[in-house]
Protein backbone atom coordinates (compact mmCIF):
# COMPACT_ATOMS: atom_id res chain seq x y z
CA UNK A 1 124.99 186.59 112.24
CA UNK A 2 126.23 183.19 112.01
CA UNK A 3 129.36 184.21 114.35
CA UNK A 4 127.22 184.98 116.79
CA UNK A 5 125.03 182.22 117.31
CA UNK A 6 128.44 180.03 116.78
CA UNK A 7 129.71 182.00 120.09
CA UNK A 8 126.32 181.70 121.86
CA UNK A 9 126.41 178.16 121.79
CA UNK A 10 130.13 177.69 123.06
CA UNK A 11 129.47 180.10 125.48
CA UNK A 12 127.11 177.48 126.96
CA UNK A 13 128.90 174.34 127.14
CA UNK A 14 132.09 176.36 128.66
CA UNK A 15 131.83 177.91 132.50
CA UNK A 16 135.39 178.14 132.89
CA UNK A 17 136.62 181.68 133.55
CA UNK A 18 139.28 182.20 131.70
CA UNK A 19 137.79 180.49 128.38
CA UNK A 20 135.07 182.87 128.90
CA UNK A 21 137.41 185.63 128.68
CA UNK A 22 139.38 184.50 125.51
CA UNK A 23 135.75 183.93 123.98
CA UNK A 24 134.37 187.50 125.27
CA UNK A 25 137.58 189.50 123.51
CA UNK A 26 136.83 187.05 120.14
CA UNK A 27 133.65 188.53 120.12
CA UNK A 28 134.75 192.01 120.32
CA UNK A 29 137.25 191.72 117.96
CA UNK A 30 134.80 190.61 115.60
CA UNK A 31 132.39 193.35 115.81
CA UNK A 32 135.05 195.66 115.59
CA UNK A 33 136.64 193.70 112.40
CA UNK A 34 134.51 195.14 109.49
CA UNK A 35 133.08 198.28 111.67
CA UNK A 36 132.47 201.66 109.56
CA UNK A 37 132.83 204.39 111.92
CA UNK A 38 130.67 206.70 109.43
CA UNK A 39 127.68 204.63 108.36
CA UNK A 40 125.22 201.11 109.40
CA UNK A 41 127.38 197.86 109.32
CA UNK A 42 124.81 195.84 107.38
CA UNK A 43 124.68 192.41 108.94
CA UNK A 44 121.24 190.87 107.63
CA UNK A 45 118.08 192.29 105.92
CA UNK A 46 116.75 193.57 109.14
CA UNK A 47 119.88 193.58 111.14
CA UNK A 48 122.68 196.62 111.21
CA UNK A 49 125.14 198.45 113.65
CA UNK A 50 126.74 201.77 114.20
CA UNK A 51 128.47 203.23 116.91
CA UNK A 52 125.45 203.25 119.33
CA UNK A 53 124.64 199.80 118.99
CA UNK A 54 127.78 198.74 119.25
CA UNK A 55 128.79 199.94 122.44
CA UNK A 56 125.63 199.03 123.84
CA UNK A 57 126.40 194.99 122.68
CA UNK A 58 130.18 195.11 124.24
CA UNK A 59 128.57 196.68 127.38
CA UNK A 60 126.05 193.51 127.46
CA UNK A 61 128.60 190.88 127.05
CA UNK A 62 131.06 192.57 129.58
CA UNK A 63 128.46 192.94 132.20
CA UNK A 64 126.88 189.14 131.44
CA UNK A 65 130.66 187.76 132.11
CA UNK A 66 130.95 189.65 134.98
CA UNK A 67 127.77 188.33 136.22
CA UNK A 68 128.77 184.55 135.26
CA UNK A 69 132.30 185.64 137.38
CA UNK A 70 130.15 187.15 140.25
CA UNK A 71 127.42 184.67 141.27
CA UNK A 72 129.79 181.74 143.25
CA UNK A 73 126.71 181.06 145.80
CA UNK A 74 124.79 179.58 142.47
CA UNK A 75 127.38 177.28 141.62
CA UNK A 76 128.27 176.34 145.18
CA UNK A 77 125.22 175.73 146.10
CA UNK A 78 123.94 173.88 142.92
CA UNK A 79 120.82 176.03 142.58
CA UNK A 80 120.06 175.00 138.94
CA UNK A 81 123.74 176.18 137.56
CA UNK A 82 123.08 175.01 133.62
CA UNK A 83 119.82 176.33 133.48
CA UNK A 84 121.02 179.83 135.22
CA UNK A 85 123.74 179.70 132.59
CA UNK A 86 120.77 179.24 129.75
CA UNK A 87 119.12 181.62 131.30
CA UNK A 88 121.92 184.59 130.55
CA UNK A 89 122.52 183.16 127.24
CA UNK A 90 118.72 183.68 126.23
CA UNK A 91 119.45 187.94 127.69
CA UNK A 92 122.67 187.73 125.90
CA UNK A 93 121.50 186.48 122.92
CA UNK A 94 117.80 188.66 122.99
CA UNK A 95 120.27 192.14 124.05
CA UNK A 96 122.18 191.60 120.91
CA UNK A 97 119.12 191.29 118.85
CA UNK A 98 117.44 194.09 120.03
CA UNK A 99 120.25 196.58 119.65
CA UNK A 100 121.43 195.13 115.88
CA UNK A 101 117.55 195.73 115.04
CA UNK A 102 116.64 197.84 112.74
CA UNK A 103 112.60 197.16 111.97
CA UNK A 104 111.10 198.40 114.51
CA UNK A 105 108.51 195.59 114.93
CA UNK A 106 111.20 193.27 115.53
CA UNK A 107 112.85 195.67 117.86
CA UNK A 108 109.05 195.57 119.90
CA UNK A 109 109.30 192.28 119.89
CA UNK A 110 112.36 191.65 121.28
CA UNK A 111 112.57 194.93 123.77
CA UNK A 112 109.50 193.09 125.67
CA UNK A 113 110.78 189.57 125.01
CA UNK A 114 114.05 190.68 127.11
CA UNK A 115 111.94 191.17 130.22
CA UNK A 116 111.39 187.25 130.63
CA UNK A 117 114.86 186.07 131.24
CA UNK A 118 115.04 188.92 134.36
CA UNK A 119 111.77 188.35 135.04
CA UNK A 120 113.14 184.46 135.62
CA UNK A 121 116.53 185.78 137.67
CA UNK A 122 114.26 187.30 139.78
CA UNK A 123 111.78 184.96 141.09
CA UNK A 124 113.90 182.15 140.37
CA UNK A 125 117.12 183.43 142.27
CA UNK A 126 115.77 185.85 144.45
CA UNK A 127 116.42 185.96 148.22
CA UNK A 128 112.99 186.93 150.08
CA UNK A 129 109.24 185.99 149.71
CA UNK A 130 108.49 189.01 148.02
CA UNK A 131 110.75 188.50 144.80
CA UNK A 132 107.27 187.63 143.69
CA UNK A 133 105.48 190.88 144.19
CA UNK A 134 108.46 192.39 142.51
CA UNK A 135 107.87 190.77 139.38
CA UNK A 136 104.84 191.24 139.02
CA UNK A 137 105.52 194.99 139.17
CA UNK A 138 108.04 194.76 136.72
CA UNK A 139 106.10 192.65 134.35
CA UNK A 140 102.71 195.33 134.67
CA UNK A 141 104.72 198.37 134.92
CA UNK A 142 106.47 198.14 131.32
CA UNK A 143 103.77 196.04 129.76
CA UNK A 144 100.89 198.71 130.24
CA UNK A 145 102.99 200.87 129.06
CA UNK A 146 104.84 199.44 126.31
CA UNK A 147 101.43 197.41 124.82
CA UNK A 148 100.10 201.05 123.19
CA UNK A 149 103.37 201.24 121.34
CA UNK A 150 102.09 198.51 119.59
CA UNK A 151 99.28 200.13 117.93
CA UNK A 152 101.49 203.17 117.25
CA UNK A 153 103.82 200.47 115.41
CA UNK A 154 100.74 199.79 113.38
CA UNK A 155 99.99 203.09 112.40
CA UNK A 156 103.33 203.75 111.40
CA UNK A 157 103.46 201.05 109.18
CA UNK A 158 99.55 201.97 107.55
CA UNK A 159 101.56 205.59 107.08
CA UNK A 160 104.78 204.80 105.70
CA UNK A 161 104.65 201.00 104.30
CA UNK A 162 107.99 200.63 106.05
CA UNK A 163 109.15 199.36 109.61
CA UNK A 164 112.90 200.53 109.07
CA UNK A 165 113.95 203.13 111.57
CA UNK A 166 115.96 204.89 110.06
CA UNK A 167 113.29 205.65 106.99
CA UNK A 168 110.65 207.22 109.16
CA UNK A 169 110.81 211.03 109.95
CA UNK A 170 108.58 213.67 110.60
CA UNK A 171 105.19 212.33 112.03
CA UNK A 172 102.91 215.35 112.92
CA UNK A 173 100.96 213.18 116.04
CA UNK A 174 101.10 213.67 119.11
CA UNK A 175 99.23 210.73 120.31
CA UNK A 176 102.49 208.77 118.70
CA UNK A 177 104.96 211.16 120.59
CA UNK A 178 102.91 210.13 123.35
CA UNK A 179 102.89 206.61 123.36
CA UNK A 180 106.37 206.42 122.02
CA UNK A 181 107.97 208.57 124.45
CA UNK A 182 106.20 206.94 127.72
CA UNK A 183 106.98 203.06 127.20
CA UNK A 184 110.64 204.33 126.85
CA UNK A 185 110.66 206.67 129.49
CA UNK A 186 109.36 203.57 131.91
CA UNK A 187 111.77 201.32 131.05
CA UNK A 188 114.02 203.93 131.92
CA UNK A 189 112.86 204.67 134.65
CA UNK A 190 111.03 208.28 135.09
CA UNK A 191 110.54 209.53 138.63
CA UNK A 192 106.96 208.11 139.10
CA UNK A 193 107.31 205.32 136.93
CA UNK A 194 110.19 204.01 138.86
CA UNK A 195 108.66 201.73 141.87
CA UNK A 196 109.21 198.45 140.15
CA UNK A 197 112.44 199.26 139.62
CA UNK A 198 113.41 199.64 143.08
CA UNK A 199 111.25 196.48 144.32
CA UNK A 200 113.16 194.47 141.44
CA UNK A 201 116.86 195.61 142.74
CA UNK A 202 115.76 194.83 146.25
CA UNK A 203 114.37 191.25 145.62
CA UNK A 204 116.78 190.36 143.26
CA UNK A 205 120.09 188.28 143.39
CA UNK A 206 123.87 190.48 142.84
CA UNK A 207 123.45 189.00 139.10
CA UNK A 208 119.77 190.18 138.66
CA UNK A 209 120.63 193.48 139.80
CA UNK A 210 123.48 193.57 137.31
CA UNK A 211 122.02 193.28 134.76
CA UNK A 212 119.19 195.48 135.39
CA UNK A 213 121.37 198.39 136.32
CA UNK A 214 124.33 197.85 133.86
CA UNK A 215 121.73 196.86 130.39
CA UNK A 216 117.85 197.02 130.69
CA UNK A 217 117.73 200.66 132.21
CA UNK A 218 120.06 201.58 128.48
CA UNK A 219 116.90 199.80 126.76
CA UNK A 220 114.59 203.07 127.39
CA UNK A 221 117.55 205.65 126.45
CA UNK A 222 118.48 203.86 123.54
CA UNK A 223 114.82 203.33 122.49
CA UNK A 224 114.43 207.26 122.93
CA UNK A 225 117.59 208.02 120.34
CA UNK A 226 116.37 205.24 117.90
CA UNK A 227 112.55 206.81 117.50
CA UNK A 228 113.21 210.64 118.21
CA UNK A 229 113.52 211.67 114.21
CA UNK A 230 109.49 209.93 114.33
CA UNK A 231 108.08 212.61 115.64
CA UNK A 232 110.65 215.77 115.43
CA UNK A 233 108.01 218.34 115.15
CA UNK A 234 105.95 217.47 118.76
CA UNK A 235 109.44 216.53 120.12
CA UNK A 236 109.94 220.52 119.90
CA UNK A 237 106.96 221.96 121.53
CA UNK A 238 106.68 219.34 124.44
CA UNK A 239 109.97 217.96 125.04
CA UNK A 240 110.64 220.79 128.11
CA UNK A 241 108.16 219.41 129.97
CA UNK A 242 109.61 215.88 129.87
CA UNK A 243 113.28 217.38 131.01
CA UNK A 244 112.11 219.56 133.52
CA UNK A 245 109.88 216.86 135.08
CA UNK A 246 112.88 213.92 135.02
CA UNK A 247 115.24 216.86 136.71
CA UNK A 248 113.12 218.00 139.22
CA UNK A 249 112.06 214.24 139.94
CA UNK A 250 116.12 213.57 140.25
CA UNK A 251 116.70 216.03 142.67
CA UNK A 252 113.49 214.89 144.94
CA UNK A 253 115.20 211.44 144.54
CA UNK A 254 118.84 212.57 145.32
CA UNK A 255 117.35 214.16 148.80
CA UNK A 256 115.28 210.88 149.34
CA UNK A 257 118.82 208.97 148.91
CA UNK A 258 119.70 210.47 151.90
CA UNK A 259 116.86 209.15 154.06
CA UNK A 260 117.63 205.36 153.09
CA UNK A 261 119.70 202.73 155.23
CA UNK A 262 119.45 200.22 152.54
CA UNK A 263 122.52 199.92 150.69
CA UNK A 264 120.75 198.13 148.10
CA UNK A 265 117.71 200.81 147.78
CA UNK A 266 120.19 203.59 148.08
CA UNK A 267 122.40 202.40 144.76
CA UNK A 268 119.21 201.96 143.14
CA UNK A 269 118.28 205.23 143.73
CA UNK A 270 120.96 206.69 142.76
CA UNK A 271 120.66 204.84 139.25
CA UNK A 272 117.22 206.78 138.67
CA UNK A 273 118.61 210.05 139.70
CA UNK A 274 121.21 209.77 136.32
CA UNK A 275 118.79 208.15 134.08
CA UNK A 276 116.77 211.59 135.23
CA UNK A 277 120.13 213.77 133.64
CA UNK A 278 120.17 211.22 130.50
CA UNK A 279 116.02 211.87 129.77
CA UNK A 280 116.76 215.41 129.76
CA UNK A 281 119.94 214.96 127.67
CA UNK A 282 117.95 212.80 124.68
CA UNK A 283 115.17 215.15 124.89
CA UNK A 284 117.11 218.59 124.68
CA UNK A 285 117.65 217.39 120.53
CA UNK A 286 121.37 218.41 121.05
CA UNK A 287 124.52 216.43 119.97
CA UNK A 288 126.18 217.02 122.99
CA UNK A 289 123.34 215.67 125.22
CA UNK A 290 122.75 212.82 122.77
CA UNK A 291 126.44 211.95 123.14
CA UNK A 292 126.48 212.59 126.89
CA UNK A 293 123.71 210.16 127.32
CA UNK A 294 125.48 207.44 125.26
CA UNK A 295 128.75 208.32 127.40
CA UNK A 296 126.53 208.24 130.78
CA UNK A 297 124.66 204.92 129.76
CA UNK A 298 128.14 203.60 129.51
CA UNK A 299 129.47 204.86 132.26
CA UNK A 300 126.43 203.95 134.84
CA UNK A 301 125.81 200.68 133.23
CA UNK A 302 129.52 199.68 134.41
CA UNK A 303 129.73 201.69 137.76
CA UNK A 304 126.35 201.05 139.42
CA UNK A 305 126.96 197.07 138.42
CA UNK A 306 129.98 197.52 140.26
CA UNK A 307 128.26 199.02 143.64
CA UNK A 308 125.98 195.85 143.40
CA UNK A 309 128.28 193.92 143.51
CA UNK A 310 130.04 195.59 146.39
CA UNK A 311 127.24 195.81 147.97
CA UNK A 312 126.56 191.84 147.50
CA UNK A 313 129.79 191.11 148.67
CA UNK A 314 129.06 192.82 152.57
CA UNK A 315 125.68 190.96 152.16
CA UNK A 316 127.15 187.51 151.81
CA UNK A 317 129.75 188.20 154.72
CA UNK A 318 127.52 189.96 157.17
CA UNK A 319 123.50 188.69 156.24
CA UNK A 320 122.34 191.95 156.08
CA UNK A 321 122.54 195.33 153.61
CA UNK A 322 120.98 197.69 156.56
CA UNK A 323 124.06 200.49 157.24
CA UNK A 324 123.00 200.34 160.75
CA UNK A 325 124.76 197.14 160.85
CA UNK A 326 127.43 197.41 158.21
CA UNK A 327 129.62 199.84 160.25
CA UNK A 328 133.30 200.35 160.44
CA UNK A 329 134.37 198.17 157.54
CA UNK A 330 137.68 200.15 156.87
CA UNK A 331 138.35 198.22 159.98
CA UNK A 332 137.32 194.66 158.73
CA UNK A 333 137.88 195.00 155.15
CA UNK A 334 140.47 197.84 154.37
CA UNK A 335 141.18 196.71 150.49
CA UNK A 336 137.31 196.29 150.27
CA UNK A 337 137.26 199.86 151.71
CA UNK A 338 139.41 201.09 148.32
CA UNK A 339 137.10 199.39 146.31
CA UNK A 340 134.30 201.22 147.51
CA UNK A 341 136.15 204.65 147.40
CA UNK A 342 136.94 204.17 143.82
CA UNK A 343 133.20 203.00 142.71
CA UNK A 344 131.50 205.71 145.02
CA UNK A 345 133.80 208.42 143.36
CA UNK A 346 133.30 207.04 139.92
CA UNK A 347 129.65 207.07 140.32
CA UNK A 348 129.91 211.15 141.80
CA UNK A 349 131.46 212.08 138.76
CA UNK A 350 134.95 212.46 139.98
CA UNK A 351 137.87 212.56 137.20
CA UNK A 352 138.46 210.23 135.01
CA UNK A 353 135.17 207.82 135.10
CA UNK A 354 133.18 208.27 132.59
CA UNK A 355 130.79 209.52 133.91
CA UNK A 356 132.55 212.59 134.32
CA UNK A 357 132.43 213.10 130.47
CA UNK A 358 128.73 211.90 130.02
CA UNK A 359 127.59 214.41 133.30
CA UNK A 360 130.20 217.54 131.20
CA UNK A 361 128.34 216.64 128.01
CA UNK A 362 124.79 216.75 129.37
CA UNK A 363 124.77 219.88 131.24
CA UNK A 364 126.26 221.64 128.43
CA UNK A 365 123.65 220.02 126.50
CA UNK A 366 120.58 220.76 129.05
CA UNK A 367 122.19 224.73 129.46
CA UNK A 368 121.96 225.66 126.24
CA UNK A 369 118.38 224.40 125.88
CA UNK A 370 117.22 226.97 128.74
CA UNK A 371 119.05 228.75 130.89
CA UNK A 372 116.70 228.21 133.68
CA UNK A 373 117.61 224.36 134.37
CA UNK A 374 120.89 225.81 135.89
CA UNK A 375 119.87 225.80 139.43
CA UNK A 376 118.17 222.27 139.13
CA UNK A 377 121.43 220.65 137.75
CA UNK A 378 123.44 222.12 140.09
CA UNK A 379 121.10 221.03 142.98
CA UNK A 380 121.02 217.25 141.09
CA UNK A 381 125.04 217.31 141.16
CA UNK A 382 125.37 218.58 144.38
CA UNK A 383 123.04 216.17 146.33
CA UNK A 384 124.50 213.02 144.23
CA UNK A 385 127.96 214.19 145.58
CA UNK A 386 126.32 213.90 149.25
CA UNK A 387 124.43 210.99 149.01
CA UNK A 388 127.72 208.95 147.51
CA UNK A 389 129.88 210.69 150.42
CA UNK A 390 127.07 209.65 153.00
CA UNK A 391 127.15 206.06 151.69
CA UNK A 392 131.03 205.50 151.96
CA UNK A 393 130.80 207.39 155.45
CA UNK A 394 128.29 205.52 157.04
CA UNK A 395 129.34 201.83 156.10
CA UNK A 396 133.34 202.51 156.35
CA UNK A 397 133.50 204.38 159.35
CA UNK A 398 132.01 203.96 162.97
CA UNK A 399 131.93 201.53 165.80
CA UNK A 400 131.89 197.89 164.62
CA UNK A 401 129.36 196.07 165.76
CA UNK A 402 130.14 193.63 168.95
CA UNK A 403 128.27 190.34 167.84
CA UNK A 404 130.12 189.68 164.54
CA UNK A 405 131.37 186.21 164.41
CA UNK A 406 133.36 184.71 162.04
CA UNK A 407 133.11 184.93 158.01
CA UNK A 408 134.87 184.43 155.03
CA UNK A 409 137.53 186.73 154.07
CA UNK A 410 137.36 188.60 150.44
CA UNK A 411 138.02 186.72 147.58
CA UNK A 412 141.16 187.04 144.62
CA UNK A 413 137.85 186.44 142.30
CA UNK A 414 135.44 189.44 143.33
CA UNK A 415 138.25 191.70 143.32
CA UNK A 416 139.19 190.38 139.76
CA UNK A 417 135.48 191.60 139.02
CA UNK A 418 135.46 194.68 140.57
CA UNK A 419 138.72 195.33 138.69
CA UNK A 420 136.91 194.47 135.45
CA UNK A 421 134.56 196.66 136.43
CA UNK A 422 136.52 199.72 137.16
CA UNK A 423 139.30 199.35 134.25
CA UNK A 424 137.25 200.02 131.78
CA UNK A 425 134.89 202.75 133.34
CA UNK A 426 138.19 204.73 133.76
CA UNK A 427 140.44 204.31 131.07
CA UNK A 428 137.78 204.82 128.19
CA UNK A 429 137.98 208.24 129.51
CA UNK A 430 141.05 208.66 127.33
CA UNK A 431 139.76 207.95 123.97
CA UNK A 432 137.04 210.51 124.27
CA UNK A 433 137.72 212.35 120.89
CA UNK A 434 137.41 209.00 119.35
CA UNK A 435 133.83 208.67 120.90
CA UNK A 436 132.76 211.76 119.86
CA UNK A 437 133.91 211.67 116.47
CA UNK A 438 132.21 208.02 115.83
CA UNK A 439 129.01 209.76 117.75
């Protein structure tokens, strides 16, 4: 652990780009240094790793450097730069924490712990008056959920004296499965659990929905995997009603996606509708859907940060994300254009993204659970398809608008981040076997 907190704290003192990067690849080389592909990486007493966790913490400190790269207004504007820089340090540091843990106290702990540093992006950073409504929903929505897990916690411990994950199986309650399952599923989010999720993307600053999109949504999924060998035996009776309520909660979201002129509110829509195919691949008990959910989280986490950030870039330029007004930009903006084209096919599912492999994986998965979720998937892949080619058509294309004035051209620097964003959502596609194997 001591390597860690050694790079946390130079991580602080250093803003500089490029000293970032040489510290961010350190970092990875290090966890990748001792790592058995085959068993836990023992760290500490309470602290190990393995495949999942691992991805999960290079995924965090990518997307955290990209946010450091991405939010130039903060530093231009002096809007409390060192303690915005504390602030991701804290997330950084409480992400790693939470995915090396395995008691799951600790992991309690820290999964609602990780809430305050967004909770602080948001109404600290956030553009409009009601940054503060949106926190509040995201600070009620996952506590009143996630407080019962507590007292499950408890009885676990009363059942088994142990709070190691990986030595807990087979719990015959379904009040656990209950309470276990739902404080997951809203940090997720589920369709109807899923409002303060779209108030905190809309409220938030490019960095706040970042790291909401690209880490805290993998919280839930990766809290699901973690706990699902608790309670195997409900997991078997009840689990279809959990999949076929996420898919048919997609596809009502999917069609709603097409209703929105919010750029913003669109993209976070369409980061609910494939959480929706990643419920129902941790919940079909399958390795293929437990390994196309880890592929997906990847994938998503890296692609939807991406179409924040495009979508933060137009904002900054044109002071305003409605599509009514962001017309034509092919015209204005033709490289920006091939940005977009490349994130809005990565995020359909187009060869090779990730996502591709993740969205292969899962319907397999989902399939061969029941037959009759055919029709639903095929309705959830074919409106995301529409609602990504509706998005590129209506902000590239069209008549420009007659009052814009002058603005600042793209920067070498967002399109460094974009590329960082893109790189490796595309060629991990390659090493696939490896992924699998390691799953």
């Amino acid at each position: 652990m001591l390597k860690f907190i050694f790079f946390f704290f130079f991580f602080f003192f250093f803003s500089n780009y490029w000293f970032l990067f040489m510290l961010v690849f350190l970092l990875i080389y290090l966890l990748l240094m001792n790592f058995n592909i085959f068993n836990f990486f023992n760290l500490s007493m309470m602290f190990s790793m393995d495949i999942l966790s691992m991805g999960l913490m290079i995924l965090s400190l990518w997307i955290i450097l990209l946010m450091v790269m991405s939010t130039d207004l903060i530093y231009y504007k002096n809007l409390n730069v060192k303690f915005y820089l504390f602030n991701l340090l804290f997330m950084l540091g409480l992400l790693f924490m939470v995915f090396l843990s395995m008691n799951i106290f600790i992991f309690y702990l820290l999964f609602e712990i990780s809430l305050i540093p967004v909770l602080l992006l948001i109404m600290g950073w956030g553009y409009q008056v009601d940054r503060v409504q949106a926190g509040i929903y995201l600070l009620f929505y996952t506590l009143f959920l996630s407080l019962p897990m507590l007292i499950g916690i408890v009885y676990l411990y009363f059942s088994f004296n142990c709070m190691i994950m990986y030595l807990i199986n087979n719990v015959d309650n379904m009040i656990l499965y209950l309470i276990f399952t739902m404080s997951f599923l809203v940090k997720m989010p589920m369709f109807l659990f899923h409002l303060w999720l779209l108030k905190a993307h809309v409220e938030s600053p490019v960095s706040g929905s970042m790291i909401l999109a690209g880490i805290m949504l993998k919280l839930g999924g990766y809290g699901l995997i973690r706990t699902m060998n608790f309670y195997l035996l409900n997991s078997l009776n009840l689990n279809f009603f959990f999949i076929i309520f996420s898919l048919i909660g997609g596809v009502y979201l999917a069609l709603v996606c097409l209703l929105q002129i919010d750029m913003k509110l669109l993209i976070a829509m369409s980061s609910i509708v494939h959480m929706s195919m990643v419920i129902g691949g941790i919940m079909s008990l399958n390795f293929f859907g437990m390994m196309g959910s880890y592929v997906l989280m990847l994938g998503h986490g890296l692609c939807s940060s991406g179409m924040f950030l495009l979508a933060n870039i137009l904002y900054e330029r044109l002071l305003s994300r409605s599509m009514l007004l962001n017309k034509g930009l092919i015209n204005l903006f033709p490289l920006l254009s091939f940005w977009w084209f490349l994130m809005i096919s990565s995020n359909m599912a187009s060869p090779p993204s990730l996502n591709l492999l993740g969205e292969i994986s899962l319907m397999i998965a989902i399939i061969s659970y029941s037959k009759y979720f055919l029709f639903i998937l095929f309705s959830l892949n074919f409106f995301s398809a529409v609602y990504n080619l509706y998005l590129y058509s209506f902000t590239q294309h069209g008549k420009l608008l007659d009052n814009l004035l002058s603005f600042n051209m793209i920067m070498s620097r967002e399109y460094l981040v974009l590329l960082l964003h893109w790189l490796p959502l595309n060629i991990l596609f390659f090493s696939f076997d490896f992924i699998f194997l390691m799953s």
